[in-house]
PDB file of N, CA and C in Angstrom:
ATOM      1  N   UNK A   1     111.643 127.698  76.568  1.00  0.00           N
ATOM      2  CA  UNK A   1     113.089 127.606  76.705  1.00  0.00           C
ATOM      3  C   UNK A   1     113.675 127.320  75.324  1.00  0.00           C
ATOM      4  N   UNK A   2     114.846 128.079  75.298  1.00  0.00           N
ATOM      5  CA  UNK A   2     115.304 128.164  73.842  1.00  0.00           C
ATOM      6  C   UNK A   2     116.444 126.530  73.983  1.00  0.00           C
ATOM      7  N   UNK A   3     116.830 126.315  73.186  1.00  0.00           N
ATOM      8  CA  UNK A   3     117.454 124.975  72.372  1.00  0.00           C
ATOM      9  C   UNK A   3     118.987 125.313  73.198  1.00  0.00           C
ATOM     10  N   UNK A   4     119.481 126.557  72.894  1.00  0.00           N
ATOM     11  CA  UNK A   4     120.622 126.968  73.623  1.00  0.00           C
ATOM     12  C   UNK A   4     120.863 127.361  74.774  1.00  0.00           C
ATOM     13  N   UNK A   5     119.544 127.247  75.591  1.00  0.00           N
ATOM     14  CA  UNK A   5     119.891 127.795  76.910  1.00  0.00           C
ATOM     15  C   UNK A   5     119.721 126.248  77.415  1.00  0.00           C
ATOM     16  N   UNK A   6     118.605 125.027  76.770  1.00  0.00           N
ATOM     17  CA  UNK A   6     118.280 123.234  77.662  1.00  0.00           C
ATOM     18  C   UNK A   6     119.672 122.636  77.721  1.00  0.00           C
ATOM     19  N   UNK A   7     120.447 123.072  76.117  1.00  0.00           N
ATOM     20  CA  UNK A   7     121.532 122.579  75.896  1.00  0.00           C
ATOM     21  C   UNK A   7     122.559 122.978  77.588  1.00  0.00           C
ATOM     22  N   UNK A   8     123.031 124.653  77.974  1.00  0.00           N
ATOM     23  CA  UNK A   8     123.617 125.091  78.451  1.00  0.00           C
ATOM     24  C   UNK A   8     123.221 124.209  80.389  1.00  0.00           C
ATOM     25  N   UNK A   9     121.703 124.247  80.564  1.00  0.00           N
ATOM     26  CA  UNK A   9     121.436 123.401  81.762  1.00  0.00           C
ATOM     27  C   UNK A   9     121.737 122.249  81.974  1.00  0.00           C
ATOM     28  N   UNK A  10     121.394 121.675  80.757  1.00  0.00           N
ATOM     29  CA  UNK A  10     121.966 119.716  80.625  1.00  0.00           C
ATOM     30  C   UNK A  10     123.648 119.683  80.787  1.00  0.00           C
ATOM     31  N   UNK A  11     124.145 120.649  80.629  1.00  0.00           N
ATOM     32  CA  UNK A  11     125.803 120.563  80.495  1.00  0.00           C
ATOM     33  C   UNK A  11     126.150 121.132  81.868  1.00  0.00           C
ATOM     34  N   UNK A  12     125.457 121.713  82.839  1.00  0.00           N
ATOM     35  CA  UNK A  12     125.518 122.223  83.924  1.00  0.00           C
ATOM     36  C   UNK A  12     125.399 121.263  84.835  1.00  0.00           C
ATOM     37  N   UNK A  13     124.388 120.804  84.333  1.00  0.00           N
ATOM     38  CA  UNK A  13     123.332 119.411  85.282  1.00  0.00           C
ATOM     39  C   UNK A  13     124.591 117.887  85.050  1.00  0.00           C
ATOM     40  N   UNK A  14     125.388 117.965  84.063  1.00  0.00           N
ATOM     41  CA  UNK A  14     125.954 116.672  84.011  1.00  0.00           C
ATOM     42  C   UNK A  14     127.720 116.986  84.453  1.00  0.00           C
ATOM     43  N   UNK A  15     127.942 118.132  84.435  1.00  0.00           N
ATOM     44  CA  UNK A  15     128.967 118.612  85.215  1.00  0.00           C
ATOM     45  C   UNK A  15     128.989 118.634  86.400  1.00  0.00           C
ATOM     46  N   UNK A  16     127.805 118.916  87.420  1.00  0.00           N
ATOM     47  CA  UNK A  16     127.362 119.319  88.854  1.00  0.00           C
ATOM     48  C   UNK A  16     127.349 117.372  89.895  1.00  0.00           C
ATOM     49  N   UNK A  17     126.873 116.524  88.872  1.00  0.00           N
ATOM     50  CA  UNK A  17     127.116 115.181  89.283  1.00  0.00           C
ATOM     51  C   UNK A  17     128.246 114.739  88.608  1.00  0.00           C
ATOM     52  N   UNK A  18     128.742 115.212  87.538  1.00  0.00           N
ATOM     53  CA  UNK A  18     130.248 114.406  88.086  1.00  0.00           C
ATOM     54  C   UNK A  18     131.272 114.891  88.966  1.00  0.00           C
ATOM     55  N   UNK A  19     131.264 116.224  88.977  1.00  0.00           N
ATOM     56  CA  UNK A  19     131.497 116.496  90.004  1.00  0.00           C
ATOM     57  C   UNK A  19     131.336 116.254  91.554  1.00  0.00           C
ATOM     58  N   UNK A  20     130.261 116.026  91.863  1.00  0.00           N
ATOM     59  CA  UNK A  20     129.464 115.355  93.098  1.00  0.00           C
ATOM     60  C   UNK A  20     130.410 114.128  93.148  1.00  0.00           C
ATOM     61  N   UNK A  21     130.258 113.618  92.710  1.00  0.00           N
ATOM     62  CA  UNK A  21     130.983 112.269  92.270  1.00  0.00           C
ATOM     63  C   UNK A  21     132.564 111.692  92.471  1.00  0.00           C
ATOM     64  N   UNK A  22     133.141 112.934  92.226  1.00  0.00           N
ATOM     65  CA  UNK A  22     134.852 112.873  92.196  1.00  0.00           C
ATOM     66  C   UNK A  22     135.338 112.843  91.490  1.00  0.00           C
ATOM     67  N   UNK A  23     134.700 112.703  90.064  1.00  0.00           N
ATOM     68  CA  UNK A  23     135.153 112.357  89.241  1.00  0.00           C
ATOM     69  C   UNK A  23     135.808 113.175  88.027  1.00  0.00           C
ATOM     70  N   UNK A  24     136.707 113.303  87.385  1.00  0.00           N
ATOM     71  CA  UNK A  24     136.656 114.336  86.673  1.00  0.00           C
ATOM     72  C   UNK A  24     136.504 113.964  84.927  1.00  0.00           C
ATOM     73  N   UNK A  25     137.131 115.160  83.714  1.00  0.00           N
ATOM     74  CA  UNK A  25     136.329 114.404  82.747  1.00  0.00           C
ATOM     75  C   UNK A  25     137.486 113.563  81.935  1.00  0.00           C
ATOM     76  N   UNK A  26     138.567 113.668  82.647  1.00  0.00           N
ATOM     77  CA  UNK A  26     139.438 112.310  82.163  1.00  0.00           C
ATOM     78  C   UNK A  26     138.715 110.921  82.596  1.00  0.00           C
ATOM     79  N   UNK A  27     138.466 110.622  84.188  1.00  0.00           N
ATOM     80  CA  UNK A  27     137.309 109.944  84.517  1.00  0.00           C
ATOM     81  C   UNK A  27     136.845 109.232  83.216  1.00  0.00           C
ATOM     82  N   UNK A  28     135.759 110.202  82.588  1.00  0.00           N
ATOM     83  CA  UNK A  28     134.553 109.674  81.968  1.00  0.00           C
ATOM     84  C   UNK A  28     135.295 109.373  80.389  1.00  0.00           C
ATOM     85  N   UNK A  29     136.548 109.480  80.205  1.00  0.00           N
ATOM     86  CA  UNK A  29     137.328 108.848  78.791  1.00  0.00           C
ATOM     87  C   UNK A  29     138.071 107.769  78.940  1.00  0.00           C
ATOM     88  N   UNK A  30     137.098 106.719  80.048  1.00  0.00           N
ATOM     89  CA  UNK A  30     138.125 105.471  80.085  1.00  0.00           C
ATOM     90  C   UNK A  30     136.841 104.170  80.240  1.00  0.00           C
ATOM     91  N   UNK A  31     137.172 102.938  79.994  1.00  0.00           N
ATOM     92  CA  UNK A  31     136.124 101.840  79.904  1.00  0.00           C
ATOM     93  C   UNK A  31     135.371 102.295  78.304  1.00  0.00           C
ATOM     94  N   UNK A  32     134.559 100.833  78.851  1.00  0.00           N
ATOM     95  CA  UNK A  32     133.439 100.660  77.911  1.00  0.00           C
ATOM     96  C   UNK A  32     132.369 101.570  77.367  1.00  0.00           C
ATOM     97  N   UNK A  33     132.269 102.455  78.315  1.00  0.00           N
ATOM     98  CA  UNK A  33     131.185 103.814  78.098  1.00  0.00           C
ATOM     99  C   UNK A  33     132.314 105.119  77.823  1.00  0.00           C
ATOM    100  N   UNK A  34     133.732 105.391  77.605  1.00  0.00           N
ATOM    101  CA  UNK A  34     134.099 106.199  77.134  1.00  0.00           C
ATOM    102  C   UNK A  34     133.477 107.428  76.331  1.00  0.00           C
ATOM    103  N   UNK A  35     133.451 108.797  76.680  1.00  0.00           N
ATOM    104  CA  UNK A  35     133.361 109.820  76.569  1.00  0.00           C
ATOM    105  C   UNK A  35     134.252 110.613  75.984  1.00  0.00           C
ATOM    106  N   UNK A  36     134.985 110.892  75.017  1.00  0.00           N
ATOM    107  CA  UNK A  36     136.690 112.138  74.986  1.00  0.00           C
ATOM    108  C   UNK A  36     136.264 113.348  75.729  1.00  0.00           C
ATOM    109  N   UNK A  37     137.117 113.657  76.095  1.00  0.00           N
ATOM    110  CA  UNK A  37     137.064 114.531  77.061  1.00  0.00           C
ATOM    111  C   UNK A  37     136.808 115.929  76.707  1.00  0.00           C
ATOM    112  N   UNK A  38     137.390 115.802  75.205  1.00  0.00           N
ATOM    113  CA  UNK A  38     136.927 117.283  74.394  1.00  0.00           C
ATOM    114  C   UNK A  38     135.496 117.202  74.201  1.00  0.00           C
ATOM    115  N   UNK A  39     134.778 116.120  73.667  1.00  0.00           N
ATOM    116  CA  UNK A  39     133.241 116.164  73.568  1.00  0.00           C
ATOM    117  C   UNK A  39     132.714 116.520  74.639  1.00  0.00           C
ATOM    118  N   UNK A  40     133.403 116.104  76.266  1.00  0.00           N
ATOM    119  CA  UNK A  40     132.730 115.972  77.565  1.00  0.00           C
ATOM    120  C   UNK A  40     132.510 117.767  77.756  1.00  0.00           C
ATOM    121  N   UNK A  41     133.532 118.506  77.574  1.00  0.00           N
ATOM    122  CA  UNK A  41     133.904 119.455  77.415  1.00  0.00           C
ATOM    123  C   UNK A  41     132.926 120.428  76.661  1.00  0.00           C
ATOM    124  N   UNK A  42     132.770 120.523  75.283  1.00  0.00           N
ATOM    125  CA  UNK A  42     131.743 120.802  74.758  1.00  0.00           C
ATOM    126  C   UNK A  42     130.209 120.699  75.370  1.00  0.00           C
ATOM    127  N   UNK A  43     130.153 119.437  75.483  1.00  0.00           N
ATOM    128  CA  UNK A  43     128.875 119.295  76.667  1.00  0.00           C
ATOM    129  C   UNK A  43     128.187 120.031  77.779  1.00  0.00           C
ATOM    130  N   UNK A  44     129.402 120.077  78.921  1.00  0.00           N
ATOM    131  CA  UNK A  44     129.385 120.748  79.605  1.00  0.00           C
ATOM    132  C   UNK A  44     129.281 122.323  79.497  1.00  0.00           C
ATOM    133  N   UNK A  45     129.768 122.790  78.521  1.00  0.00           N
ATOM    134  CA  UNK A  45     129.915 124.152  78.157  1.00  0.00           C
ATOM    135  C   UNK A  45     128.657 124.515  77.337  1.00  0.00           C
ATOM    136  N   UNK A  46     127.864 123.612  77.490  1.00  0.00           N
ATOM    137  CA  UNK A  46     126.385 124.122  76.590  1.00  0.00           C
ATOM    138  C   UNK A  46     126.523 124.084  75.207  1.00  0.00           C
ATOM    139  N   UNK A  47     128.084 123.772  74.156  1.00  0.00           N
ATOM    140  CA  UNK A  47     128.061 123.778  72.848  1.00  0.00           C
ATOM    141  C   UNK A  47     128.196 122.599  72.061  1.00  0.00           C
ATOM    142  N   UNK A  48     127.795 121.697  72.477  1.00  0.00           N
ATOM    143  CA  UNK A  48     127.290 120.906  71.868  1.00  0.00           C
ATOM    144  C   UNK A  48     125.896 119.990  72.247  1.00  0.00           C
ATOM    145  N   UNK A  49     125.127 119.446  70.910  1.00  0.00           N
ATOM    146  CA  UNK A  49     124.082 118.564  71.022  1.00  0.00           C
ATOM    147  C   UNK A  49     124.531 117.675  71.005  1.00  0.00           C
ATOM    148  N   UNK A  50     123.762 116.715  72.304  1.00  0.00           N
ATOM    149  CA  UNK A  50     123.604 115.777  72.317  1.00  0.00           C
ATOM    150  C   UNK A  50     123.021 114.697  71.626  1.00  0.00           C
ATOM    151  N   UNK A  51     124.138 113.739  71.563  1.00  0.00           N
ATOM    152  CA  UNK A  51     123.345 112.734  70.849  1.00  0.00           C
ATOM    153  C   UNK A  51     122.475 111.606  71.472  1.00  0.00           C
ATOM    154  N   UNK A  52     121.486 110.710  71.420  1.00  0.00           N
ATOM    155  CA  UNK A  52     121.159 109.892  72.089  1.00  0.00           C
ATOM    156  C   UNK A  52     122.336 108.902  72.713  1.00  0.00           C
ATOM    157  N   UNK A  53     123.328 108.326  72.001  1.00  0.00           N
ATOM    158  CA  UNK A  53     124.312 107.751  72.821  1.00  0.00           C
ATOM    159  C   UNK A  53     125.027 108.206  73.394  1.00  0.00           C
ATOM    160  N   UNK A  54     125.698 109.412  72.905  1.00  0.00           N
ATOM    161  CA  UNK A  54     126.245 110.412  74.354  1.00  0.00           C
ATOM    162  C   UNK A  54     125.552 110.891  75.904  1.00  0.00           C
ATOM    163  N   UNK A  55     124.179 110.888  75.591  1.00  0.00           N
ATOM    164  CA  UNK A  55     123.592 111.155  77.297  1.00  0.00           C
ATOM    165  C   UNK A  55     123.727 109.472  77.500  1.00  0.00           C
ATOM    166  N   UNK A  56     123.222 108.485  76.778  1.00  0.00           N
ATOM    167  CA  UNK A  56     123.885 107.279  77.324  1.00  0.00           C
ATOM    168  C   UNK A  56     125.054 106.723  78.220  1.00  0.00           C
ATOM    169  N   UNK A  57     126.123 106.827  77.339  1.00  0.00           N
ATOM    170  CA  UNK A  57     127.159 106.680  77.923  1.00  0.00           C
ATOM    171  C   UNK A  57     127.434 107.722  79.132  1.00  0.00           C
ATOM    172  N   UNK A  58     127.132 108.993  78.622  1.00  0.00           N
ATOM    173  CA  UNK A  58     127.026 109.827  80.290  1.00  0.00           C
ATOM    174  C   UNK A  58     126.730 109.633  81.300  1.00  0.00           C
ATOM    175  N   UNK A  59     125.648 108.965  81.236  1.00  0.00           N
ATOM    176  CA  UNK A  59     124.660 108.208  82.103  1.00  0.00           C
ATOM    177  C   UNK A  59     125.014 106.996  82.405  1.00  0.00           C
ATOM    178  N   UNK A  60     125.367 105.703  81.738  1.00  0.00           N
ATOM    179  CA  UNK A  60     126.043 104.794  82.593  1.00  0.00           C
ATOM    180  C   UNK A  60     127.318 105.113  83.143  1.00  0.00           C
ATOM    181  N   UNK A  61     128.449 106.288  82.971  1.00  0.00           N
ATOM    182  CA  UNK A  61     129.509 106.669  83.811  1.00  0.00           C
ATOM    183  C   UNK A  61     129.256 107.565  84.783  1.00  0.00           C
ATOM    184  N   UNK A  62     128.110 107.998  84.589  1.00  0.00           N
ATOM    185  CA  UNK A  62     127.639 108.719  85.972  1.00  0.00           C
ATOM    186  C   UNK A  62     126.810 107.763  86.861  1.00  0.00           C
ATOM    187  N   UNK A  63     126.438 106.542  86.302  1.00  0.00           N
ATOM    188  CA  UNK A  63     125.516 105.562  86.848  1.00  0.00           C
ATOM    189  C   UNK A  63     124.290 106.513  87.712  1.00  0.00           C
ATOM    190  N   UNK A  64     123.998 107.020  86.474  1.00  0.00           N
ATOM    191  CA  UNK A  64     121.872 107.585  86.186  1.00  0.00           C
ATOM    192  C   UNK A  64     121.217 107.293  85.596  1.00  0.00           C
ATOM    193  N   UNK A  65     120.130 107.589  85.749  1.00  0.00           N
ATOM    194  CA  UNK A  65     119.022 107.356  84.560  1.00  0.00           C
ATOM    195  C   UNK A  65     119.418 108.281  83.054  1.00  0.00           C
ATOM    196  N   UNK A  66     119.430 108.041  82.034  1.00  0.00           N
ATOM    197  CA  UNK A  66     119.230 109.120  81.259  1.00  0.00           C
ATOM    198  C   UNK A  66     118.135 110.637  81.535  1.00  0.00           C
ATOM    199  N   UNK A  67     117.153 109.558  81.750  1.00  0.00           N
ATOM    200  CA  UNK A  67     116.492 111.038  82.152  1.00  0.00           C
ATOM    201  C   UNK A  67     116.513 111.953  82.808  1.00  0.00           C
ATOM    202  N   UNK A  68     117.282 111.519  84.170  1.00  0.00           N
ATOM    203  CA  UNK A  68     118.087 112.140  85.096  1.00  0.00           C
ATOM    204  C   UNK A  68     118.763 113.822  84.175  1.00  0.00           C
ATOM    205  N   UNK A  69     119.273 113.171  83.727  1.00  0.00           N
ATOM    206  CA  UNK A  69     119.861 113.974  82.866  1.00  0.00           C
ATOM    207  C   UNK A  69     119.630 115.496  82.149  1.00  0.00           C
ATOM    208  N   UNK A  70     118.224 114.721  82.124  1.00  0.00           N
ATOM    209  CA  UNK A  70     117.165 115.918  81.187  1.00  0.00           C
ATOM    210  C   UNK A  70     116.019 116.972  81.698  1.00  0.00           C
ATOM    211  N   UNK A  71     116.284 116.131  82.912  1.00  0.00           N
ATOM    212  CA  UNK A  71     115.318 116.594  84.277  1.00  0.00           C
ATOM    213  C   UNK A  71     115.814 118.024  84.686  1.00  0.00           C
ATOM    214  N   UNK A  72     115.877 119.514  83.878  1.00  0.00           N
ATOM    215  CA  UNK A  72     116.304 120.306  84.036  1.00  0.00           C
ATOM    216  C   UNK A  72     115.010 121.370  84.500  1.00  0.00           C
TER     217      UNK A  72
END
Protein backbone atom coordinates (compact mmCIF):
# COMPACT_ATOMS: atom_id res chain seq x y z
CA UNK A 1 0.00 0.00 0.00
CA UNK A 2 1.22 3.23 -1.21
CA UNK A 3 1.69 6.30 1.50
CA UNK A 4 -1.22 8.06 -0.49
CA UNK A 5 -3.72 5.66 -0.69
CA UNK A 6 -3.04 4.62 4.05
CA UNK A 7 -3.16 8.37 4.14
CA UNK A 8 -6.67 8.48 1.94
CA UNK A 9 -8.18 5.23 4.33
CA UNK A 10 -7.10 6.82 7.72
CA UNK A 11 -9.07 10.02 6.56
CA UNK A 12 -12.00 7.80 5.54
CA UNK A 13 -11.73 5.70 8.70
CA UNK A 14 -11.72 8.99 10.97
CA UNK A 15 -14.51 10.65 9.03
CA UNK A 16 -16.84 7.35 9.08
CA UNK A 17 -16.64 7.57 13.24
CA UNK A 18 -17.16 10.96 13.55
CA UNK A 19 -19.66 10.74 11.72
CA UNK A 20 -21.11 7.63 13.53
CA UNK A 21 -20.87 9.82 16.30
CA UNK A 22 -22.88 13.06 15.39
CA UNK A 23 -20.47 14.87 15.37
CA UNK A 24 -19.28 17.13 12.87
CA UNK A 25 -15.78 18.81 12.16
CA UNK A 26 -16.68 22.07 13.88
CA UNK A 27 -17.32 19.45 16.77
CA UNK A 28 -13.71 18.42 16.82
CA UNK A 29 -12.36 22.50 16.87
CA UNK A 30 -13.52 23.06 20.35
CA UNK A 31 -11.94 22.00 24.04
CA UNK A 32 -8.74 20.90 25.07
CA UNK A 33 -8.06 18.40 22.18
CA UNK A 34 -9.00 20.99 19.45
CA UNK A 35 -8.52 20.09 15.85
CA UNK A 36 -9.15 23.35 13.04
CA UNK A 37 -11.35 22.26 11.02
CA UNK A 38 -9.31 23.06 7.87
CA UNK A 39 -6.58 20.50 9.12
CA UNK A 40 -9.69 18.10 10.03
CA UNK A 41 -10.53 18.63 6.49
CA UNK A 42 -7.30 17.91 4.88
CA UNK A 43 -7.27 14.75 6.92
CA UNK A 44 -10.19 13.49 5.95
CA UNK A 45 -9.59 14.14 2.31
CA UNK A 46 -6.43 11.92 2.36
CA UNK A 47 -4.08 15.27 1.93
CA UNK A 48 -2.55 15.55 4.64
CA UNK A 49 0.08 13.61 7.05
CA UNK A 50 -0.48 12.98 10.05
CA UNK A 51 1.22 13.97 12.81
CA UNK A 52 1.60 11.93 15.98
CA UNK A 53 -0.43 14.58 17.96
CA UNK A 54 -3.01 15.04 15.46
CA UNK A 55 -4.22 11.20 15.43
CA UNK A 56 -3.98 12.03 19.22
CA UNK A 57 -6.12 14.61 19.65
CA UNK A 58 -8.39 12.83 16.98
CA UNK A 59 -8.54 10.15 19.06
CA UNK A 60 -9.31 11.62 22.39
CA UNK A 61 -12.34 13.67 20.48
CA UNK A 62 -13.42 10.67 18.98
CA UNK A 63 -12.73 8.92 22.40
CA UNK A 64 -10.49 5.83 20.59
CA UNK A 65 -7.61 4.25 20.76
CA UNK A 66 -5.10 5.81 18.45
CA UNK A 67 -4.64 2.74 16.93
CA UNK A 68 -8.08 2.45 16.22
CA UNK A 69 -7.30 4.79 13.90
CA UNK A 70 -4.69 3.04 11.92
CA UNK A 71 -6.42 -0.19 11.93
CA UNK A 72 -7.12 0.20 8.16
Amino acid sequence: MELEEFLEKIGRKIQKIRKDRGLTQENLDEGEFAIPVRTLQDIEAGKANLTASSLLKIAKQLNVKPKDLLDV
